[in-house]
PDB file of N, CA and C in Angstrom:
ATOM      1  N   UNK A   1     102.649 113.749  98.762  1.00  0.00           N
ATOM      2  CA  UNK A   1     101.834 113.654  97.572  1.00  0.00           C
ATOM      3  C   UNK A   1     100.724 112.613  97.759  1.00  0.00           C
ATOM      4  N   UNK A   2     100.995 111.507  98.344  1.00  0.00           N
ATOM      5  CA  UNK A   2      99.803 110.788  98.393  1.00  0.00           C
ATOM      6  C   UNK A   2      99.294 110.645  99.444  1.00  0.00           C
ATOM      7  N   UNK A   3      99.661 111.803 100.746  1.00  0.00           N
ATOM      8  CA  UNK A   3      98.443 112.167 101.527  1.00  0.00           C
ATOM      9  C   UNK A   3      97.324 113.367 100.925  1.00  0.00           C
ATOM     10  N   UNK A   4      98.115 114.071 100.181  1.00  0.00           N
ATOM     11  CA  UNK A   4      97.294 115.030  99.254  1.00  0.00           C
ATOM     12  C   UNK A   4      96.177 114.078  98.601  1.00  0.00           C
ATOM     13  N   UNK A   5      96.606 113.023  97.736  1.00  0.00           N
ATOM     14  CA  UNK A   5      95.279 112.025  96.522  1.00  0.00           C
ATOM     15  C   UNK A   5      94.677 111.714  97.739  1.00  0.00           C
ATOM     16  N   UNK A   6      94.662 111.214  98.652  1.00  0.00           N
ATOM     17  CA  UNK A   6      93.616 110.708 100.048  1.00  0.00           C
ATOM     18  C   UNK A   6      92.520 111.788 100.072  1.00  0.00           C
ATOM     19  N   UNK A   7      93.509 112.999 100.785  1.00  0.00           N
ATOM     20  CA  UNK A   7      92.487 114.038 100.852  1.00  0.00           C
ATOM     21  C   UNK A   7      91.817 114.010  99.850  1.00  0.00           C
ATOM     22  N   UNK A   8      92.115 114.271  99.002  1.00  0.00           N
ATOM     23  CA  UNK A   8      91.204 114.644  97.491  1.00  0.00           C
ATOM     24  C   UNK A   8      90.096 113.223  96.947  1.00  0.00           C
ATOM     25  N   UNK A   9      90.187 112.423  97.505  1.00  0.00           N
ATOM     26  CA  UNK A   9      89.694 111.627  96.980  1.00  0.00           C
ATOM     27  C   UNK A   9      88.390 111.471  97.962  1.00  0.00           C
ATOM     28  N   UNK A  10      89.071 111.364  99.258  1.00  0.00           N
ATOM     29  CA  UNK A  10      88.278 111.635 100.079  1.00  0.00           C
ATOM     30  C   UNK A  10      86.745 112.761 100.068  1.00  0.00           C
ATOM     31  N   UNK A  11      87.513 114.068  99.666  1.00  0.00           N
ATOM     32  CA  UNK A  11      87.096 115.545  99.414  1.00  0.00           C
ATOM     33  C   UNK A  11      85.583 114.779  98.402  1.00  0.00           C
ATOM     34  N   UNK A  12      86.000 114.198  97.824  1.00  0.00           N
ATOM     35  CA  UNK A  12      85.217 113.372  96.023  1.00  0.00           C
ATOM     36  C   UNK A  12      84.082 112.645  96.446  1.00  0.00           C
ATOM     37  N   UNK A  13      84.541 111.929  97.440  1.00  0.00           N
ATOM     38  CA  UNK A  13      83.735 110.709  97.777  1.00  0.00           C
ATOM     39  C   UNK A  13      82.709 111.534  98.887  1.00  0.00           C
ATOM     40  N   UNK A  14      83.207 112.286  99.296  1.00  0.00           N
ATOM     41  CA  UNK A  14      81.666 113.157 100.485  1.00  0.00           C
ATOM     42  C   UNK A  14      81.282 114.005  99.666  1.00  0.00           C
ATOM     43  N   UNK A  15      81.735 114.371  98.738  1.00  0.00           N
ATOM     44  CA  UNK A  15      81.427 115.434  97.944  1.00  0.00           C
ATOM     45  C   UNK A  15      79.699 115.240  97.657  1.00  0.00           C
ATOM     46  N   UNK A  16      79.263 117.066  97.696  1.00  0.00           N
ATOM     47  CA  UNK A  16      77.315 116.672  97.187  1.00  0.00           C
ATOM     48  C   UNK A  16      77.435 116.348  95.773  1.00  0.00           C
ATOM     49  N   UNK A  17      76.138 114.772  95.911  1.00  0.00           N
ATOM     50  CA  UNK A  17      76.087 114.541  94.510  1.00  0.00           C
ATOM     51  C   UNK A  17      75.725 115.547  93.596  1.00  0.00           C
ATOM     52  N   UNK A  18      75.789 115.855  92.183  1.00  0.00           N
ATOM     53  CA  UNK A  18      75.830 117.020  91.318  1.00  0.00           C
ATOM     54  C   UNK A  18      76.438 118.425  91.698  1.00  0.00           C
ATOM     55  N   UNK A  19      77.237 118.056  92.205  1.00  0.00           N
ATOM     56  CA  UNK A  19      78.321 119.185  92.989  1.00  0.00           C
ATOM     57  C   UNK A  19      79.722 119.003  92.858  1.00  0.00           C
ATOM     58  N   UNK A  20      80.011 117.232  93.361  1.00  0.00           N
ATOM     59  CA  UNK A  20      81.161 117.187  93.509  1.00  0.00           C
ATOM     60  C   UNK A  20      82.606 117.457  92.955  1.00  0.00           C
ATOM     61  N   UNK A  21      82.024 117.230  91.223  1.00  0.00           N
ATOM     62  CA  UNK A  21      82.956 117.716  90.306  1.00  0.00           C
ATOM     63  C   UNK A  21      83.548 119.523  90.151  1.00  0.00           C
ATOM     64  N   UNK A  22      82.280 119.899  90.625  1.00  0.00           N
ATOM     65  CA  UNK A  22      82.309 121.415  90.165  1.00  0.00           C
ATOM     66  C   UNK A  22      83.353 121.833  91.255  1.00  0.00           C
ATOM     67  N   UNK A  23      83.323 121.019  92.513  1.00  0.00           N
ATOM     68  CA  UNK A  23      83.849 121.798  93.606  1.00  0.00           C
ATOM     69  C   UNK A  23      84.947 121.082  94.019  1.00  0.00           C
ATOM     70  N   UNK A  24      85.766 120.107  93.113  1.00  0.00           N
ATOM     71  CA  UNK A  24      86.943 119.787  92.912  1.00  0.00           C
ATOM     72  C   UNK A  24      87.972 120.851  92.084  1.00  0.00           C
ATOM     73  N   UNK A  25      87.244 121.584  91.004  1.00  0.00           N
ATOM     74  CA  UNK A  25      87.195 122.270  90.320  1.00  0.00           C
ATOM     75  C   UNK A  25      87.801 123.397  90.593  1.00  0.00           C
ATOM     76  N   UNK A  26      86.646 123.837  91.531  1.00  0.00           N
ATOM     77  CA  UNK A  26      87.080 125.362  92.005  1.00  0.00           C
ATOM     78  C   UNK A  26      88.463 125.157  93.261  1.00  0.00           C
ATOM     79  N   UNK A  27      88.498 123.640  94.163  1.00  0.00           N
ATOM     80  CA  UNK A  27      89.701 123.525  95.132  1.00  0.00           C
ATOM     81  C   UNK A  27      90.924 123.790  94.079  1.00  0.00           C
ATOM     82  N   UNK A  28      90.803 123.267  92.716  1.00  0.00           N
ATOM     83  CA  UNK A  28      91.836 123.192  91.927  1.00  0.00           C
ATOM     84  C   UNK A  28      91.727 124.612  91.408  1.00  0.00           C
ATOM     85  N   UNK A  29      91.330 125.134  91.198  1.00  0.00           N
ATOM     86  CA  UNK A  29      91.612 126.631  90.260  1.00  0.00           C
ATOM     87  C   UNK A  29      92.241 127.475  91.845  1.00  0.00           C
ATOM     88  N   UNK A  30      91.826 127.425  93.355  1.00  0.00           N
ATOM     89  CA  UNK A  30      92.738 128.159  93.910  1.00  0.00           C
ATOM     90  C   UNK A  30      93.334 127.406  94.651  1.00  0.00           C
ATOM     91  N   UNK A  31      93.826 126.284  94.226  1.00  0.00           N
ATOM     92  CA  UNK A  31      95.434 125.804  94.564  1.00  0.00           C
ATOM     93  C   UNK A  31      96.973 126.275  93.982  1.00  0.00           C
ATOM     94  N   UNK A  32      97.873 126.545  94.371  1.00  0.00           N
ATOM     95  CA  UNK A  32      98.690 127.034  93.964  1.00  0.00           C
ATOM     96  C   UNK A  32      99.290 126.595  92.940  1.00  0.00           C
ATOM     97  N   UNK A  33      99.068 125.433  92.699  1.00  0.00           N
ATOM     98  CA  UNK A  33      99.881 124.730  91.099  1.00  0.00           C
ATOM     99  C   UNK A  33      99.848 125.187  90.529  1.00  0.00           C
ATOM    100  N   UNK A  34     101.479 124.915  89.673  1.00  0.00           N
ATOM    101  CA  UNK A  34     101.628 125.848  88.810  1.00  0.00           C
ATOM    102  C   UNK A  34     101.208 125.164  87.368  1.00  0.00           C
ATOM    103  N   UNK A  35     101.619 126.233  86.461  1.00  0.00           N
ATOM    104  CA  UNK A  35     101.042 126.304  85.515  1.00  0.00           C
ATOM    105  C   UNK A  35     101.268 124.790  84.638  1.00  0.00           C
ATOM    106  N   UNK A  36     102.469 124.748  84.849  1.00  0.00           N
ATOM    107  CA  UNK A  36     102.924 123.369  84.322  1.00  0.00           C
ATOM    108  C   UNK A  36     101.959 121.723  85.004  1.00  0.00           C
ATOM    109  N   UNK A  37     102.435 121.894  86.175  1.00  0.00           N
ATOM    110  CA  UNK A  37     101.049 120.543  86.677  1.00  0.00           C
ATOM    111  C   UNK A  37     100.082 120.503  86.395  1.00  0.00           C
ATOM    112  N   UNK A  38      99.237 121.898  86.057  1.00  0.00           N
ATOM    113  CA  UNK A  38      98.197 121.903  85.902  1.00  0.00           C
ATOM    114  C   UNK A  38      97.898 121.634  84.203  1.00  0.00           C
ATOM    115  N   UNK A  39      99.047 121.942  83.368  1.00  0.00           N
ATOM    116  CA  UNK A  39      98.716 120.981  81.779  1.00  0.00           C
ATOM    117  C   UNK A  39      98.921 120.154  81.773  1.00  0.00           C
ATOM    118  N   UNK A  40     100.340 119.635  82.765  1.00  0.00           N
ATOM    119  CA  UNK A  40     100.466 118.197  82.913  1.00  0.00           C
ATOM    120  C   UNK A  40      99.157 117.065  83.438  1.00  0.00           C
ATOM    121  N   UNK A  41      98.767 117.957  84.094  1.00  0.00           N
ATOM    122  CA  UNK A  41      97.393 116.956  85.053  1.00  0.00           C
ATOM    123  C   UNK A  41      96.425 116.857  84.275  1.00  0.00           C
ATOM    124  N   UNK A  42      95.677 117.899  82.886  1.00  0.00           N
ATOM    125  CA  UNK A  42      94.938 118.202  81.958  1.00  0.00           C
ATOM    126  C   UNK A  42      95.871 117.015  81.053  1.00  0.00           C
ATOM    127  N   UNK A  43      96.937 116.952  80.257  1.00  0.00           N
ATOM    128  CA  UNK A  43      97.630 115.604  79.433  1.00  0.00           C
ATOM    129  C   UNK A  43      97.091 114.422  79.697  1.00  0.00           C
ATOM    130  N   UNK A  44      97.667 114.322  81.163  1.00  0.00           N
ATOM    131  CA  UNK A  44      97.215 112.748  81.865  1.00  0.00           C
ATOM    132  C   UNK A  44      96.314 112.610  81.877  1.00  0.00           C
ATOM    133  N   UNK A  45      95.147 113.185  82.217  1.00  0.00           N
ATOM    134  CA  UNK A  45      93.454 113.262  81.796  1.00  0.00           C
ATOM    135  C   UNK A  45      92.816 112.494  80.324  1.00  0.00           C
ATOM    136  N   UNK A  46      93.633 113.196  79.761  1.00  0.00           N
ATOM    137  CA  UNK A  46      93.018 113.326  77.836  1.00  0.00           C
ATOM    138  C   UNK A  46      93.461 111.799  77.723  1.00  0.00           C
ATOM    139  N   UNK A  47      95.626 111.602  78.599  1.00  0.00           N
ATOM    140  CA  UNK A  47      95.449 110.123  77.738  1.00  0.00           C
ATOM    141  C   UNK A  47      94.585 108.981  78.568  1.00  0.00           C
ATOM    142  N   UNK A  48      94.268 109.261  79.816  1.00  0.00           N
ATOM    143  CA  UNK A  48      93.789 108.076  80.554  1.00  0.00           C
ATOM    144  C   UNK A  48      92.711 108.130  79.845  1.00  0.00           C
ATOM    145  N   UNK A  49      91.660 109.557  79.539  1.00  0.00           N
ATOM    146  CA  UNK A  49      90.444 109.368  79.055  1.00  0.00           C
ATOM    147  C   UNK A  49      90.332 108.618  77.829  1.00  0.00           C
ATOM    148  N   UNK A  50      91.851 108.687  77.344  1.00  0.00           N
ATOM    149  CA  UNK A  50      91.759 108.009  75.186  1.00  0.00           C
ATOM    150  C   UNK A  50      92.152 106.389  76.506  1.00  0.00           C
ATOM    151  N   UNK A  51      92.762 105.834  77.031  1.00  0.00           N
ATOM    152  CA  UNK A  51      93.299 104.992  76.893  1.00  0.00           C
ATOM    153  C   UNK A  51      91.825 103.753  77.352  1.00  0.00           C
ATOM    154  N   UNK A  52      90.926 105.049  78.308  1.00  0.00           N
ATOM    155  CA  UNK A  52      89.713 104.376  78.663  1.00  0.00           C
ATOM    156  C   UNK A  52      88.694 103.794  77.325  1.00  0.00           C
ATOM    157  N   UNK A  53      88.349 104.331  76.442  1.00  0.00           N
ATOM    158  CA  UNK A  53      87.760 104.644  74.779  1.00  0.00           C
ATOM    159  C   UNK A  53      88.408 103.655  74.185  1.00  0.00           C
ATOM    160  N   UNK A  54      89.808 103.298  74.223  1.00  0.00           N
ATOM    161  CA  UNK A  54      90.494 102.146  73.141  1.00  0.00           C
ATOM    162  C   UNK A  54      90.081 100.751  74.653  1.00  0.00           C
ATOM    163  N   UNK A  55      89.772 100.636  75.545  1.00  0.00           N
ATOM    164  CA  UNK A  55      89.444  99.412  76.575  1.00  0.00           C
ATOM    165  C   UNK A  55      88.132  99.188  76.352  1.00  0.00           C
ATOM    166  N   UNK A  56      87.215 100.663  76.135  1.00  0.00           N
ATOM    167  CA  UNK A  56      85.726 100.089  76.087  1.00  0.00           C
ATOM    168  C   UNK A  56      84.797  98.546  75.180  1.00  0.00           C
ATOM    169  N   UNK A  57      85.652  98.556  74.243  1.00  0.00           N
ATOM    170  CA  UNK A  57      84.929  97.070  73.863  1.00  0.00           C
ATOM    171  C   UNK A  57      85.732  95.679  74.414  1.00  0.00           C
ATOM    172  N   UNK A  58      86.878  96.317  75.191  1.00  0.00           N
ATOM    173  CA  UNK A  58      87.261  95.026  75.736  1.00  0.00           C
ATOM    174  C   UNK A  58      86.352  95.061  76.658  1.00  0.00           C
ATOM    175  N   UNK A  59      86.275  93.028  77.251  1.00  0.00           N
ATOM    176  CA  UNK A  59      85.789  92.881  78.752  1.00  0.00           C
ATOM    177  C   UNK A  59      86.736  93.647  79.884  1.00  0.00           C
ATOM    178  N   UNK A  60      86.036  94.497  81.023  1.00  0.00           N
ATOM    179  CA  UNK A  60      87.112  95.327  81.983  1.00  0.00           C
ATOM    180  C   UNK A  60      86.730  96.453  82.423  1.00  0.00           C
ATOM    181  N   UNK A  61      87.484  96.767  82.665  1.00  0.00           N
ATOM    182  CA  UNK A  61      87.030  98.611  83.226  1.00  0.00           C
ATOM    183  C   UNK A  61      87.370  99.686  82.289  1.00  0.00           C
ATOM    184  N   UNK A  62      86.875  99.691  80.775  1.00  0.00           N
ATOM    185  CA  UNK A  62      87.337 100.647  79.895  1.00  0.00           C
ATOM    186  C   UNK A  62      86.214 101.689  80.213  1.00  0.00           C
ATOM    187  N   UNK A  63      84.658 101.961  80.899  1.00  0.00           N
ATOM    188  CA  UNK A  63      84.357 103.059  81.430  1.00  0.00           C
ATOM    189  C   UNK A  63      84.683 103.712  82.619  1.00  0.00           C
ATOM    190  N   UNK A  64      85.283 102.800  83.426  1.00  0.00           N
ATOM    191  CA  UNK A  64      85.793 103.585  84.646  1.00  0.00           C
ATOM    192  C   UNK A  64      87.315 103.885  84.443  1.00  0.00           C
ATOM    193  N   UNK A  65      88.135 103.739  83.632  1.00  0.00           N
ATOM    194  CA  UNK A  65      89.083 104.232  83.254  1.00  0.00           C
ATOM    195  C   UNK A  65      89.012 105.762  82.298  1.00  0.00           C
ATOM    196  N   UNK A  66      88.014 105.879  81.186  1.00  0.00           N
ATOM    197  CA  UNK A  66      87.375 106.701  80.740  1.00  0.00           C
ATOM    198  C   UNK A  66      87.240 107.849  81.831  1.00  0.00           C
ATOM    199  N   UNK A  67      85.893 107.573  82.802  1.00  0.00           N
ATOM    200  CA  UNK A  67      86.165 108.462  83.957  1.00  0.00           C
ATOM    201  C   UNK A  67      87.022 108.818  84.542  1.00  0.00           C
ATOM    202  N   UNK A  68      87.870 108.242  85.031  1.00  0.00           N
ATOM    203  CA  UNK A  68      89.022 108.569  85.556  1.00  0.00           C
ATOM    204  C   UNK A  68      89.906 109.456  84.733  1.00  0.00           C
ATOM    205  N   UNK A  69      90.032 109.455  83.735  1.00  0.00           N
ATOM    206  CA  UNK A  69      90.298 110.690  83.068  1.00  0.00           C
ATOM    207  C   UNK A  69      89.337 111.962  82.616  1.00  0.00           C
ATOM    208  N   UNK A  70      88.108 111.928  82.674  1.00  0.00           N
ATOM    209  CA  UNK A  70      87.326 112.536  82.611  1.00  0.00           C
ATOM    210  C   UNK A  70      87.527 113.269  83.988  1.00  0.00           C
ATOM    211  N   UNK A  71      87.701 112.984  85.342  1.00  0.00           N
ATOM    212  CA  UNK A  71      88.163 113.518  86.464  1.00  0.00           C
ATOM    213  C   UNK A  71      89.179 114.279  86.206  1.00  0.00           C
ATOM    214  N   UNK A  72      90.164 113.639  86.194  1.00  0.00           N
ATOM    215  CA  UNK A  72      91.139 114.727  85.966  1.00  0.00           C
ATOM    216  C   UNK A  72      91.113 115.881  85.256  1.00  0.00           C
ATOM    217  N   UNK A  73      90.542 115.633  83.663  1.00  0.00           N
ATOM    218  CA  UNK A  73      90.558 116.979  83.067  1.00  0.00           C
ATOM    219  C   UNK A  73      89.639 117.967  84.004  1.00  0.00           C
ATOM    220  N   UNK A  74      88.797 117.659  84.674  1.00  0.00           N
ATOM    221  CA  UNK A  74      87.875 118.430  85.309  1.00  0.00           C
ATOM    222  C   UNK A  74      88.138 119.250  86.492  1.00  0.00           C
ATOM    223  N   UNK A  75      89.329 118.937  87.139  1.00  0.00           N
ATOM    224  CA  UNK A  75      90.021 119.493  87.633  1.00  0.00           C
ATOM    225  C   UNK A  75      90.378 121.120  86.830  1.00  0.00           C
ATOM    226  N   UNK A  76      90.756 120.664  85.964  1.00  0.00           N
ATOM    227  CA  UNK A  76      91.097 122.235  84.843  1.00  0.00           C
ATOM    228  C   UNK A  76      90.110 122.879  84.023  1.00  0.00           C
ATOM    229  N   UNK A  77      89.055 122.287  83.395  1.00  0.00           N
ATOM    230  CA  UNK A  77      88.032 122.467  82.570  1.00  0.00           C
ATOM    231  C   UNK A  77      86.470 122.127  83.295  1.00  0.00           C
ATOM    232  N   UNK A  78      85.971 123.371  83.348  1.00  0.00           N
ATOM    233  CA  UNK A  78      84.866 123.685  84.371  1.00  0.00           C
ATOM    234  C   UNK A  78      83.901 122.915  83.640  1.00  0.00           C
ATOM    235  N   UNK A  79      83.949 122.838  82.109  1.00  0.00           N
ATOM    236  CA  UNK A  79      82.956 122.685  81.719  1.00  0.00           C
ATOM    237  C   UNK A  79      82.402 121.343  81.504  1.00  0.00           C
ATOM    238  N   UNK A  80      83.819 120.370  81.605  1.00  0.00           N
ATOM    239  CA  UNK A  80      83.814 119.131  81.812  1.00  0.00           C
ATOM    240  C   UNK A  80      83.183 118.765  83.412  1.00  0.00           C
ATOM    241  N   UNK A  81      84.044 119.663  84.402  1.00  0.00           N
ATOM    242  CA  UNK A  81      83.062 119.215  85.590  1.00  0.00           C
ATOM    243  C   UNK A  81      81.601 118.878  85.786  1.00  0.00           C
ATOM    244  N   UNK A  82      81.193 120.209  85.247  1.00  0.00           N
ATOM    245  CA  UNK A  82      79.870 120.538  84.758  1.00  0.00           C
ATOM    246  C   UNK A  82      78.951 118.890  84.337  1.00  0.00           C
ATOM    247  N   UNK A  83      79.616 118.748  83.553  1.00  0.00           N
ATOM    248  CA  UNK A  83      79.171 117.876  82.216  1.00  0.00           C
ATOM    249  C   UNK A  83      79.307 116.175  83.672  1.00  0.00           C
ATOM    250  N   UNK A  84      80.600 116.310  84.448  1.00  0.00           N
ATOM    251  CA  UNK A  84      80.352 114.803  84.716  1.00  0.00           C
ATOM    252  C   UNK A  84      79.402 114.911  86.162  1.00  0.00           C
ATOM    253  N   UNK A  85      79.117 116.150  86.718  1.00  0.00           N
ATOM    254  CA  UNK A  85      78.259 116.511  87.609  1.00  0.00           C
ATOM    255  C   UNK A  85      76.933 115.574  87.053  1.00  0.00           C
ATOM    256  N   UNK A  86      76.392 116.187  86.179  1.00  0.00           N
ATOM    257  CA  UNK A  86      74.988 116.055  85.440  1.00  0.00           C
ATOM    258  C   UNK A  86      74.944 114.605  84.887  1.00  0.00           C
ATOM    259  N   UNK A  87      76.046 113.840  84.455  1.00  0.00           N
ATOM    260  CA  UNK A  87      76.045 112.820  84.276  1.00  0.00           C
ATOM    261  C   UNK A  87      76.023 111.721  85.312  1.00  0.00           C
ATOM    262  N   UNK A  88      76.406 112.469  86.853  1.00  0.00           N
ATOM    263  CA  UNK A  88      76.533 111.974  87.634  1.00  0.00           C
ATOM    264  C   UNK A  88      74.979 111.309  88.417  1.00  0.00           C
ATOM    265  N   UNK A  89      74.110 113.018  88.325  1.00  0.00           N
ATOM    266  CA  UNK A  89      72.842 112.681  88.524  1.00  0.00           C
ATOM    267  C   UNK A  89      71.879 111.872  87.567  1.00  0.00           C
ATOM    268  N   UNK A  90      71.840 111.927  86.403  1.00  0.00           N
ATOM    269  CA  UNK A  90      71.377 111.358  85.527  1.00  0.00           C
ATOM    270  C   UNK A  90      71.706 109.801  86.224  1.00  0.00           C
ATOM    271  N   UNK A  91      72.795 109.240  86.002  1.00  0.00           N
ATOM    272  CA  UNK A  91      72.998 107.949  86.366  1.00  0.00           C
ATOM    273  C   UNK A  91      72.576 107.002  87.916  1.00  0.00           C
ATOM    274  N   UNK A  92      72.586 108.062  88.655  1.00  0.00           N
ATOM    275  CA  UNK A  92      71.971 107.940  89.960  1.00  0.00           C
ATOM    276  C   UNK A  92      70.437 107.831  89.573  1.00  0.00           C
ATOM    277  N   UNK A  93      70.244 108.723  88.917  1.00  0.00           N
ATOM    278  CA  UNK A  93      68.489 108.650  88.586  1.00  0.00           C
ATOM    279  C   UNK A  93      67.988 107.206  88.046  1.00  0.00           C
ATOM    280  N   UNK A  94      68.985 106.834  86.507  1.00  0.00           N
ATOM    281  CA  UNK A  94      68.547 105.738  86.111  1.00  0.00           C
ATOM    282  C   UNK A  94      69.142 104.278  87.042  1.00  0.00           C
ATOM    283  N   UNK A  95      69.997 104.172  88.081  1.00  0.00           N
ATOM    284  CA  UNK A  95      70.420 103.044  88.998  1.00  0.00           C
ATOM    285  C   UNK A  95      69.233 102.948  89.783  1.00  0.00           C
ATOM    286  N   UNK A  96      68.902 104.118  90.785  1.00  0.00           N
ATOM    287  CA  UNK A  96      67.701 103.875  91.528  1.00  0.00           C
ATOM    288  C   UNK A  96      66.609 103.558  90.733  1.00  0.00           C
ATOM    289  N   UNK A  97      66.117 104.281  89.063  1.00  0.00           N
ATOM    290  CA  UNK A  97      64.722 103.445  88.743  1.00  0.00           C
ATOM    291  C   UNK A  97      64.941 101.762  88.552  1.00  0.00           C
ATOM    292  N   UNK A  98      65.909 101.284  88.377  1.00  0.00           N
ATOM    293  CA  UNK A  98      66.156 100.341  87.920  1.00  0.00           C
ATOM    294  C   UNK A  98      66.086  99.014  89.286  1.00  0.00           C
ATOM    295  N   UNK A  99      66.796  99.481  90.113  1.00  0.00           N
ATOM    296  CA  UNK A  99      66.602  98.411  91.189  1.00  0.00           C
ATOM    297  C   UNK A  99      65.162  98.997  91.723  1.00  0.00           C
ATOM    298  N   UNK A 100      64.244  99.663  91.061  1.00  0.00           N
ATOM    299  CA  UNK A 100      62.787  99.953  92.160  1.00  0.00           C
ATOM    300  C   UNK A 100      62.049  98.736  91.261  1.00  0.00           C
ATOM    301  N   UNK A 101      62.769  98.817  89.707  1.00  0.00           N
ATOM    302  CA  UNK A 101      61.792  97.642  89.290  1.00  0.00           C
ATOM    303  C   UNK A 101      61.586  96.215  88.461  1.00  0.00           C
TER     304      UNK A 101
END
């Protein structure tokens, strides 16, 4: 199991930017998991994503916890991939204007 999260994380981290989500996505829709991991893995998503949302006004990592559940559901829900793809570029867009000036 946790040479599998390597791979996959791995898979994430080379992944093309505004791609990478989508095509976590599709590894997950023809992986064999069954039906159950795959709501279970969609659950764990929703609460890491709530547990990220109740951290955000603390000092910490309440947006990268957020994401991190936002990942996961995206695994199951294309449309979320979609969504953190585009958010992905967007944010790349506004990091690079920002250190140009």
């Amino acid at each position: 199991m946790l040479a599998a999260m390597k791979r996959e994380w791995r898979a994430l981290k080379h992944g093309t930017p505004g791609r990478r989500f989508q095509e976590r996505h599709a590894r997950a829709q023809r992986s064999r998991a069954s039906r159950l991991s795959r709501i279970l893995r969609s659950l764990l998503g929703v609460l890491v994503a709530a547990a990220g949302i109740v951290l955000m006004p603390a000092p910490g990592p309440g947006w990268a916890v957020f994401i991190l559940g936002l990942a996961l559901v995206a695994s199951d829900v294309r449309f979320v991939a979609r969504a953190l793809d585009w958010a992905e570029l967007r944010a790349r867009s506004a990091w690079h204007w920002a250190r140009s000036h």
